[in-house]
Protein backbone atom coordinates (compact mmCIF):
# COMPACT_ATOMS: atom_id res chain seq x y z
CA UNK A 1 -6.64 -1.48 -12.31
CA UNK A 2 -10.17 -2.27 -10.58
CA UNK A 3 -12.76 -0.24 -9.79
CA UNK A 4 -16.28 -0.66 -7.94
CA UNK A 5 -18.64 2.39 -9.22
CA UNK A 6 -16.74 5.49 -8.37
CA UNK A 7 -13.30 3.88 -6.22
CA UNK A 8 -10.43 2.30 -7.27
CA UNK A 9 -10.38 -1.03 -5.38
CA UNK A 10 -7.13 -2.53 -6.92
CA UNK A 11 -3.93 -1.44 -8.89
CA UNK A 12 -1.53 -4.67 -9.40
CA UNK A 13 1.60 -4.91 -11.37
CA UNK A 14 1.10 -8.21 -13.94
CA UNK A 15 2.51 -11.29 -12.20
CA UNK A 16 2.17 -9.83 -8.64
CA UNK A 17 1.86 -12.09 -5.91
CA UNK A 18 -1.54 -11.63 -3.90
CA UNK A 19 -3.55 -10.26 -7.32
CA UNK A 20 -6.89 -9.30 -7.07
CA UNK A 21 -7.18 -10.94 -3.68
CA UNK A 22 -10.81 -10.72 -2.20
CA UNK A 23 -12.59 -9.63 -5.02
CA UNK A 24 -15.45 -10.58 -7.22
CA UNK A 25 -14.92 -10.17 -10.89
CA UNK A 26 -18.81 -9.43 -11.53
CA UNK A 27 -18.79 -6.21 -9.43
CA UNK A 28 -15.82 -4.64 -11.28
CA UNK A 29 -16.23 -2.07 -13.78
CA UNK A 30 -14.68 -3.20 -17.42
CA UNK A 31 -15.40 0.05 -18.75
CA UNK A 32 -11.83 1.21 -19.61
CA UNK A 33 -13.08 4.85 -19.88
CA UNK A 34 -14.22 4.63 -15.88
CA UNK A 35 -13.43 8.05 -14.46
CA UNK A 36 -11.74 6.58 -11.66
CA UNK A 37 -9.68 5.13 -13.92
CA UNK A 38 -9.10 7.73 -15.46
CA UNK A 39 -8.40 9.68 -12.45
CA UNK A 40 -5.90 6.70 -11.88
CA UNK A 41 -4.04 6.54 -14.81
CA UNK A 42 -3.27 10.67 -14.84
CA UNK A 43 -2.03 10.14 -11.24
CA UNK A 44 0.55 7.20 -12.34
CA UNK A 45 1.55 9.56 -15.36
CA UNK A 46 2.47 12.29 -12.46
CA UNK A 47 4.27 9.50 -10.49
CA UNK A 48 6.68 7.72 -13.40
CA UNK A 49 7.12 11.10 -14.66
CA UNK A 50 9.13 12.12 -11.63
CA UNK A 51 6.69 13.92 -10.02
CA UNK A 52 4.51 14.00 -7.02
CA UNK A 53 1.17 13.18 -7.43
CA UNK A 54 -1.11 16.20 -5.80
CA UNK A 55 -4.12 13.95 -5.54
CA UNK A 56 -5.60 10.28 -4.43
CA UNK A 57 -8.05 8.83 -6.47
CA UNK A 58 -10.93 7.91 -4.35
CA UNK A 59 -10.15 4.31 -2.88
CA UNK A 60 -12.28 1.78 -1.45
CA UNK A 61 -9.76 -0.71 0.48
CA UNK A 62 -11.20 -4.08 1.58
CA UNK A 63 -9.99 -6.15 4.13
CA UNK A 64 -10.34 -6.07 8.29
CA UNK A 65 -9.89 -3.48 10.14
CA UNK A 66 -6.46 -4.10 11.38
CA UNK A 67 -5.26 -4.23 7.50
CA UNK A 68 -7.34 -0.80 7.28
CA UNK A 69 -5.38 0.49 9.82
CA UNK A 70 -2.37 0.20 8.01
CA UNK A 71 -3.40 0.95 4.74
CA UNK A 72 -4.22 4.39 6.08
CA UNK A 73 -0.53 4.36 7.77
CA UNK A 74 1.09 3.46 4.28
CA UNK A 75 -0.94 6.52 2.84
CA UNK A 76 0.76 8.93 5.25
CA UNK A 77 4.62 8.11 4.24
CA UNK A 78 6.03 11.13 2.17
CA UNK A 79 7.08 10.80 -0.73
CA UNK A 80 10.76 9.98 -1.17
CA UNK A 81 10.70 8.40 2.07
CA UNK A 82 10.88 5.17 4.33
CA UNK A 83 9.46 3.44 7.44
CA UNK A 84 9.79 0.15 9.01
CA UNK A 85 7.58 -2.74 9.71
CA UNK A 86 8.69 -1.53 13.44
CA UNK A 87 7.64 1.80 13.05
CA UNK A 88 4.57 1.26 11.62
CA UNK A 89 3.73 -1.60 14.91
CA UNK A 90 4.39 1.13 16.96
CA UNK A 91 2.30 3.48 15.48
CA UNK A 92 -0.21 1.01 15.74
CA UNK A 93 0.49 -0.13 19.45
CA UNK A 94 -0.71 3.21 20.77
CA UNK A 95 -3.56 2.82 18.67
CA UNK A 96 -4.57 0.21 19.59
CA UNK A 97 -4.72 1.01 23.25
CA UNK A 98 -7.86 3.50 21.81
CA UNK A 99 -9.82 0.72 20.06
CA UNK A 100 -8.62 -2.57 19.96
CA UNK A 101 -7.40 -2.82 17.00
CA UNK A 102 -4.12 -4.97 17.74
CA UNK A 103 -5.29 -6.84 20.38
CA UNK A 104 -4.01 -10.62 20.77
CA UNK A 105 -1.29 -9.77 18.88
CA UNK A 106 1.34 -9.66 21.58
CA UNK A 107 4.96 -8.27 21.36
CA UNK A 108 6.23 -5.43 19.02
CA UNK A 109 8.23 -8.86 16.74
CA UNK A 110 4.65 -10.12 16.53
CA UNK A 111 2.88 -7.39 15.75
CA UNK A 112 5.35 -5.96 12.65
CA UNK A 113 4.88 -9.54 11.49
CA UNK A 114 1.00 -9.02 11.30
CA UNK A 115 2.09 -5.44 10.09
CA UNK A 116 4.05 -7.55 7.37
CA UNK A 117 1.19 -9.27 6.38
CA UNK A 118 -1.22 -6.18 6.08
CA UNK A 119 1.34 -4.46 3.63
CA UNK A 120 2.13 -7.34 1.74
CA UNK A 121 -1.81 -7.74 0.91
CA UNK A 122 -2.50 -3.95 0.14
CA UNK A 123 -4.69 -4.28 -2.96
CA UNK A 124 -3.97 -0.83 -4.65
CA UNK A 125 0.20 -0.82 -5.33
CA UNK A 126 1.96 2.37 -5.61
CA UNK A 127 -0.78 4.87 -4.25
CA UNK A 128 -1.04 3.27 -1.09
CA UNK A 129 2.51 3.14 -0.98
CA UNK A 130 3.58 0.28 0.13
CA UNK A 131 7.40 -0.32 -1.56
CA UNK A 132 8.34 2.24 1.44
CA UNK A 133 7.98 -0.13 4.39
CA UNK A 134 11.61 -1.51 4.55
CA UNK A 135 12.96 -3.95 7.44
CA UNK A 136 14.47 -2.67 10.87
CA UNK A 137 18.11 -1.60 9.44
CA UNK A 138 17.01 0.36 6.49
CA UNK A 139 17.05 -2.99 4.12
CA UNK A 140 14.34 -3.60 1.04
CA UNK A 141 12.70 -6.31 2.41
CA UNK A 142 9.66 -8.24 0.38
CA UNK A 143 7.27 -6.78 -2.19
CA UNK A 144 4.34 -8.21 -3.99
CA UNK A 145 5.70 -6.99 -7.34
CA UNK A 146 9.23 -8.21 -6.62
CA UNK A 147 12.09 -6.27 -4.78
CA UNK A 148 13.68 -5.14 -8.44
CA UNK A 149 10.70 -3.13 -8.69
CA UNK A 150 10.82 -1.67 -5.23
CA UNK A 151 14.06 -0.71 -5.58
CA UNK A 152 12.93 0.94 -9.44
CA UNK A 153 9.94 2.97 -7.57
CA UNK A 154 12.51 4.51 -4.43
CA UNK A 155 15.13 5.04 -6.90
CA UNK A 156 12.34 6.91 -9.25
CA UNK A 157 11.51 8.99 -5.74
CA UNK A 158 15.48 9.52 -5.07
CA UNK A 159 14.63 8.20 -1.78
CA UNK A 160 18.21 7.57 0.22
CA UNK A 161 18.72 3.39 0.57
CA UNK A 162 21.41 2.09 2.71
C-alpha cells in the first residue's frame, strides 16, 4: 500500500507486474499507522472476508486522462460481476464524442487495446477493480498479479466464469 497525505495512491500484490509505476518514493507516507491505510486495510478485511466492502478509501489515481477515464469505469463494476475490454471501449466511445478523450484512437479493436493498457496499469489492485475486465467471450484474460489470482478474487465474489 501507498499513500500521499490523506489518499491511497497504490495497492500492489508482491511480484506484480507494473509496481509502483509513476511514483516517487520520497512523497509516500511510511507511516504504517496512516489513516488511509488504515481505512485500507479494514476495507480488504471486508473484501477476503466474503463480504462487500460499503466504502472506498479516498484515492488519488495518477496517470492521463484517458487511463482516468477508465479507472472511474473499473470503479463502477458490481461486485460479483464482469465486463469486457469491449464494453468498457464502448462506454468510452460515446464519451468521448463529449470531450475528446479517445480521440486518435480509431476502431472499437484499437481502442479496447488502449482500454487494455489503462487496466493493466491501474495502480490501486482490488478496489479499483480491475480482475473483472475479462476478454470478448467471457475468458480471464491478463492480470498484473497473475491470472491464478484473478481467478482466486472472482471465485472469492462467486462471480459466474465460463
Amino acid at each position: 500500500m501507498a499513500c500521499e497525505g490523506a489518499a491511497l495512491v497504490g495497492l500492489w500484490f508482491e511480484g506484480q507486474a507494473h509496481f509502483a509505476q509513476g511514483l516517487r518514493p520520497e512523497t509516500l507516507s511510511r507511516l504504517p499507522q496512516a489513516p488511509v491505510l488504515e481505512e485500507t486495510r479494514r476495507w480488504l478485511d471486508i473484501y477476503f472476508s466474503g463480504r462487500i466492502p460499503d466504502f472506498t478509501p479516498p484515492l488519488r489515481l495518477r496517470g492521463t486522462p484517458f487511463r482516468k477515464a477508465v479507472w472511474r469505469i473499473l470503479l463502477e463494476i458490481p461486485y460479483g460481476q464482469t465486463v469486457t475490454y469491449g464494453e468498457i471501449a464502448a462506454r468510452l466511445a460515446g464519451l468521448a464524442a463529449k470531450n475528446r478523450l479517445a480521440e486518435g484512437l480509431g476502431s472499437g479493436s484499437v481502442l479496447a487495446r488502449a482500454v487494455g493498457g489503462a487496466v493493466g496499469s491501474n495502480p490501486v489492485s482490488l478496489i479499483v477493480p480491475c480482475h473483472r475486465v475479462v476478454g470478448a467471450d467471457g475468458s480471464l484474460t491478463g492480470y498484473a498479479a497473475g491470472l491464478d489470482r484473478k481467478r482466486a478474487l472472482l471465485r472469492l465474489e462467486r462471480t459466474p466464469l465460463r
